[in-house]
N, C-alpha and C. Protein backbone atom coordinates (compact mmCIF):
# COMPACT_ATOMS: atom_id res chain seq x y z
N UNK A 1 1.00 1.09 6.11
CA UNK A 1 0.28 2.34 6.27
C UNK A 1 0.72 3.00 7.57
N UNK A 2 1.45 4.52 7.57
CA UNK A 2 1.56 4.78 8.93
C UNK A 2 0.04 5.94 8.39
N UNK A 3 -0.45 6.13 9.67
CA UNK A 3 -1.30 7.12 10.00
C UNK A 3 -0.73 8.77 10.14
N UNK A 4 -1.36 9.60 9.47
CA UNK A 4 -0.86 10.86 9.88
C UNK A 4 -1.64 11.59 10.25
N UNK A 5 -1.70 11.92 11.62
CA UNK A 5 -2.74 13.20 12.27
C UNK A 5 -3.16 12.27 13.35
N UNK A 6 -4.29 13.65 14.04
CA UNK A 6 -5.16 13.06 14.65
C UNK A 6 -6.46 13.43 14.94
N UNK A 7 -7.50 13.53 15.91
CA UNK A 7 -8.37 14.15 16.26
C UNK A 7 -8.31 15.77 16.08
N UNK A 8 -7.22 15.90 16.86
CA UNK A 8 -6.73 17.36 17.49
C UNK A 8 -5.29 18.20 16.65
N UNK A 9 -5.36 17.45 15.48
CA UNK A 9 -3.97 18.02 14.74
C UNK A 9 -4.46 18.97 13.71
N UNK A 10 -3.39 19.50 13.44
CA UNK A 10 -3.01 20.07 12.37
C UNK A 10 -3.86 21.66 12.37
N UNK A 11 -3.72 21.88 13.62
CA UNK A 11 -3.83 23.66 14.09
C UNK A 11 -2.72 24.68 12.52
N UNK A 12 -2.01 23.94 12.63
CA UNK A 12 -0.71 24.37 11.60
C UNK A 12 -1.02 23.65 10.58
N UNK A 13 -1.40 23.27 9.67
CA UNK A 13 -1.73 22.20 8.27
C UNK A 13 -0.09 22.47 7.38
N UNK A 14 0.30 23.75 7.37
CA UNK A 14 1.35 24.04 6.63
C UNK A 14 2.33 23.43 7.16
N UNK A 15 2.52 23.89 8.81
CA UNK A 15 4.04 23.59 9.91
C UNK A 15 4.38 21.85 8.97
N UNK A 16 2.67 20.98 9.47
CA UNK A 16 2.72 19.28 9.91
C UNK A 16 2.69 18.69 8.35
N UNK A 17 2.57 19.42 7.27
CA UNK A 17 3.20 18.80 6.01
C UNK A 17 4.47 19.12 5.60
N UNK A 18 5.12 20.29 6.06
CA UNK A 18 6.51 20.68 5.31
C UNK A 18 7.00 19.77 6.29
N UNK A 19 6.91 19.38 7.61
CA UNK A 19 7.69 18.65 8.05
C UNK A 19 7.69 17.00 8.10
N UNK A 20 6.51 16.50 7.51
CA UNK A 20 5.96 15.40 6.64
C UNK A 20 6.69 15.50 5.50
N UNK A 21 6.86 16.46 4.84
CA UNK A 21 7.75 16.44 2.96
C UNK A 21 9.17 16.14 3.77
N UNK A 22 9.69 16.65 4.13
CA UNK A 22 11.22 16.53 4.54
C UNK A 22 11.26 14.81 4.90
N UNK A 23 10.73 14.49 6.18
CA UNK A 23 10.75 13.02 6.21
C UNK A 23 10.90 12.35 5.20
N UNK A 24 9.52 11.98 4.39
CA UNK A 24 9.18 11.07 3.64
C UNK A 24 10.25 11.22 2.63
N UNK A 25 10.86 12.92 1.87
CA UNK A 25 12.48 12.92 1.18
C UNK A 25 13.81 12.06 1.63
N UNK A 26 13.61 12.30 3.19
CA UNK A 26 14.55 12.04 3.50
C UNK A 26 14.93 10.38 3.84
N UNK A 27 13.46 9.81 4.20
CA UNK A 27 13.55 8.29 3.60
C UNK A 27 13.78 7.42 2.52
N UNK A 28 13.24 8.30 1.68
CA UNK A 28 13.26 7.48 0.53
C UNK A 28 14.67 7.70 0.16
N UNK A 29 15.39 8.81 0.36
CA UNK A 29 16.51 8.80 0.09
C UNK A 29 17.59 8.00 0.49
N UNK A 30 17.37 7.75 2.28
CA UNK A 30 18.05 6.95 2.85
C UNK A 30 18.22 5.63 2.89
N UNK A 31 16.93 5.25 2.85
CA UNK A 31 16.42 3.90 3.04
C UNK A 31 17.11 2.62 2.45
N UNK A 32 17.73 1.53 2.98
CA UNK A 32 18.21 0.34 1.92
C UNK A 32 16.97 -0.92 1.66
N UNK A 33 15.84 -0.43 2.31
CA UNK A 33 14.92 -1.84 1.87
C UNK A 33 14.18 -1.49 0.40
N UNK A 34 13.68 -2.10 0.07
CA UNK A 34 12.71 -2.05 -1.14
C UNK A 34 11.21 -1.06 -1.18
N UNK A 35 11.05 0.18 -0.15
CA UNK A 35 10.26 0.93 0.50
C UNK A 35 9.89 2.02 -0.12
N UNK A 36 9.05 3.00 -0.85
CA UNK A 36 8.17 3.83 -0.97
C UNK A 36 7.71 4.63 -0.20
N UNK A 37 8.17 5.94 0.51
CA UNK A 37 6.96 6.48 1.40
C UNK A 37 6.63 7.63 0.54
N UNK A 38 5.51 7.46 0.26
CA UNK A 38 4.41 8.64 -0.03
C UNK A 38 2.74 8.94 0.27
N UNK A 39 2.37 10.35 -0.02
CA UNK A 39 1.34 10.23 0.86
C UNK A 39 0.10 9.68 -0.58
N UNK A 40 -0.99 9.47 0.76
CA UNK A 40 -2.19 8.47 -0.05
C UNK A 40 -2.97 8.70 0.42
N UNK A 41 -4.16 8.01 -0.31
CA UNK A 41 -5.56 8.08 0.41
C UNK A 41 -5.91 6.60 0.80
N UNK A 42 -7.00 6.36 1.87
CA UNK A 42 -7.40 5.05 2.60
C UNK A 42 -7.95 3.87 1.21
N UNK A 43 -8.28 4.71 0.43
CA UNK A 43 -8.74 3.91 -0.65
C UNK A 43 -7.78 3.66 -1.67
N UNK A 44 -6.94 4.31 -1.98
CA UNK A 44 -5.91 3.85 -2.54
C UNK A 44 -5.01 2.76 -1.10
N UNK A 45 -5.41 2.34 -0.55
CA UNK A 45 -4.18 2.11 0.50
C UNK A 45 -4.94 0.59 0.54
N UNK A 46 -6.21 0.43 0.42
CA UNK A 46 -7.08 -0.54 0.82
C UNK A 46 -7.27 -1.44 -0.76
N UNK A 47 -7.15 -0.64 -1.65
CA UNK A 47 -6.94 -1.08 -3.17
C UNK A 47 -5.71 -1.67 -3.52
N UNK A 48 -4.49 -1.47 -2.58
CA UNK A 48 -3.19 -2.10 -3.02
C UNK A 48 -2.95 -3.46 -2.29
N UNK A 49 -4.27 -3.54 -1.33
CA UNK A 49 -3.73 -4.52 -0.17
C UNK A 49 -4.90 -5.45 -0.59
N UNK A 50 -6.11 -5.22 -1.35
CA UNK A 50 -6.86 -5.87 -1.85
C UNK A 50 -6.02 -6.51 -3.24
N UNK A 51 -5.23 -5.96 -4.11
CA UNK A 51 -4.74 -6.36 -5.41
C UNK A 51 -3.66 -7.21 -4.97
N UNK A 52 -3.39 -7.78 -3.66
CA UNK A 52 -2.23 -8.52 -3.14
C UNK A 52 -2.69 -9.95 -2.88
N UNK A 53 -4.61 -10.29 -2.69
CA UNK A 53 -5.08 -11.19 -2.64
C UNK A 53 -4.99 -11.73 -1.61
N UNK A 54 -4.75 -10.98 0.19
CA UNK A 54 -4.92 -11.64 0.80
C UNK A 54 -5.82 -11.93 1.41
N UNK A 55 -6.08 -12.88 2.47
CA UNK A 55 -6.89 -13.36 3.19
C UNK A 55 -7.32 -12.70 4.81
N UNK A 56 -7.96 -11.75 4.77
CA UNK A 56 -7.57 -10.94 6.29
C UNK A 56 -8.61 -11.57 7.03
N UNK A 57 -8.27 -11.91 8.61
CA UNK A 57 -9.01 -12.31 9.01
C UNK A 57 -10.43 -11.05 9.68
N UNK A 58 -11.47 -11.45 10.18
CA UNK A 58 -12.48 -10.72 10.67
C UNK A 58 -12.67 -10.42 12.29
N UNK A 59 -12.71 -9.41 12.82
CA UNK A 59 -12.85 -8.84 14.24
C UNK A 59 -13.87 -8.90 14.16
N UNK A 60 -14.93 -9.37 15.47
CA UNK A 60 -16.42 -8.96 15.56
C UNK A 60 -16.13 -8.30 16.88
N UNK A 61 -14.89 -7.75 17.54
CA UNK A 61 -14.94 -7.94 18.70
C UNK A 61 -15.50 -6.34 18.67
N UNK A 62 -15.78 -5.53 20.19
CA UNK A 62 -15.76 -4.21 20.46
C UNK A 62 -15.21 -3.47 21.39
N UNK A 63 -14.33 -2.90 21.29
CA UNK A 63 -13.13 -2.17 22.00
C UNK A 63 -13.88 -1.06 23.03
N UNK A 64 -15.00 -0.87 22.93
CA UNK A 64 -15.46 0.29 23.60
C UNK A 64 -16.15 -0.19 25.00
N UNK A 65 -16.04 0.25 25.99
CA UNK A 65 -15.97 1.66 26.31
C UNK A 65 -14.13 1.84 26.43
N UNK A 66 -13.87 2.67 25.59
CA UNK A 66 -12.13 2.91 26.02
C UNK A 66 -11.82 4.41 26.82
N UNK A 67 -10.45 4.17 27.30
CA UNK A 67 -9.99 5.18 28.38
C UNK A 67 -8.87 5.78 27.54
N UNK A 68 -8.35 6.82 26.63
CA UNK A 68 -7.28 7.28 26.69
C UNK A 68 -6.41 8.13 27.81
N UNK A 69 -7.18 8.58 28.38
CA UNK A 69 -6.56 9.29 29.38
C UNK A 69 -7.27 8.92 30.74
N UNK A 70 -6.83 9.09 32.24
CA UNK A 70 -7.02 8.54 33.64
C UNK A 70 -8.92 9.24 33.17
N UNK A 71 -8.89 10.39 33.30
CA UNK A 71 -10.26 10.72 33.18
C UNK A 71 -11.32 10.84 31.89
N UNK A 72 -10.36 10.44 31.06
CA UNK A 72 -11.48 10.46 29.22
C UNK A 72 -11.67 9.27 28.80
N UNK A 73 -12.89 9.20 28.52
CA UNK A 73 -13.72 7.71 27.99
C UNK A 73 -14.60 7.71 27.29
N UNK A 74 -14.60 7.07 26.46
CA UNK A 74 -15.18 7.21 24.54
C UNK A 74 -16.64 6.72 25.08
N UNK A 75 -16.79 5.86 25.99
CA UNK A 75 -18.14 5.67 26.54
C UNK A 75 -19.08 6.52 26.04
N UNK A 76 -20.33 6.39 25.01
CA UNK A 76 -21.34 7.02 23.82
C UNK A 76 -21.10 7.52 23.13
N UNK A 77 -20.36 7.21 22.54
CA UNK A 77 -19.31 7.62 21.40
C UNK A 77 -20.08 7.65 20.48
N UNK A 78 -20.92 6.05 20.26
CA UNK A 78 -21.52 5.84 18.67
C UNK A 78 -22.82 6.38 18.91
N UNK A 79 -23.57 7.32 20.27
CA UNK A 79 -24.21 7.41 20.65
C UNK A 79 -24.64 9.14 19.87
N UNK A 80 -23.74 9.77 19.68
CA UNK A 80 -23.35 11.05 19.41
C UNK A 80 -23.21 11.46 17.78
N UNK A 81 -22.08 9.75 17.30
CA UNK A 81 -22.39 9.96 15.68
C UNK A 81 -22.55 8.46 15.05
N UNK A 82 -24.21 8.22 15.44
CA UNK A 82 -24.57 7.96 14.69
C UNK A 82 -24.36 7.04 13.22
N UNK A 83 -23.48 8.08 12.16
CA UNK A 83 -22.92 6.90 11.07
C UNK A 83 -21.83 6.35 11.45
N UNK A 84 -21.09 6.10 12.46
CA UNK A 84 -20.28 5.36 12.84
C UNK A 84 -20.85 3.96 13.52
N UNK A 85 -21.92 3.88 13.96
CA UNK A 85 -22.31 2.64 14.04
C UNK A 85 -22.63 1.35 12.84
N UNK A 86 -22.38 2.55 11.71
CA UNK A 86 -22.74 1.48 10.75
C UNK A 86 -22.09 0.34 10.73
């Protein structure tokens, strides 16, 4: 699974897929491994890795409070929304 986007993307939705279509053409075209890139959804992505039967292990851990930048910190994060604590 690579991830595409982010928080703050896709000001342009048109620019960051035509240049997403070209890639993913231009891999599959190139490519010598046994590889597929196309786009998906999390549930299709979580359904192919479930039909593979593996065994994933479990995180209880919690990453927060995190710093992406010298001065930004997610610190009440789940504080703000709520269904993310689920």
């Amino acid at each position: 699974m690579i991830p595409f986007g982010c928080d703050f993307t896709f000001a342009n939705a048109k620019l960051n897929f035509d240049q997403m279509d070209l890639i993913i053409k231009y891999f599959n075209k190139h490519n010598t491994a046994n590889i597929t890139v196309f786009y998906s959804t999390p549930g299709q992505y979580f359904e192919a890795l479930k039909d593979q039967e593996i065994e994933w292990p479990v995180s209880y851990d919690d990453m927060f409070p995190y710093g992406d930048n010298p001065q930004d910190y997610w610190t009440g994060y789940f504080t703000s929304r709520q269904a993310a604590k689920k």
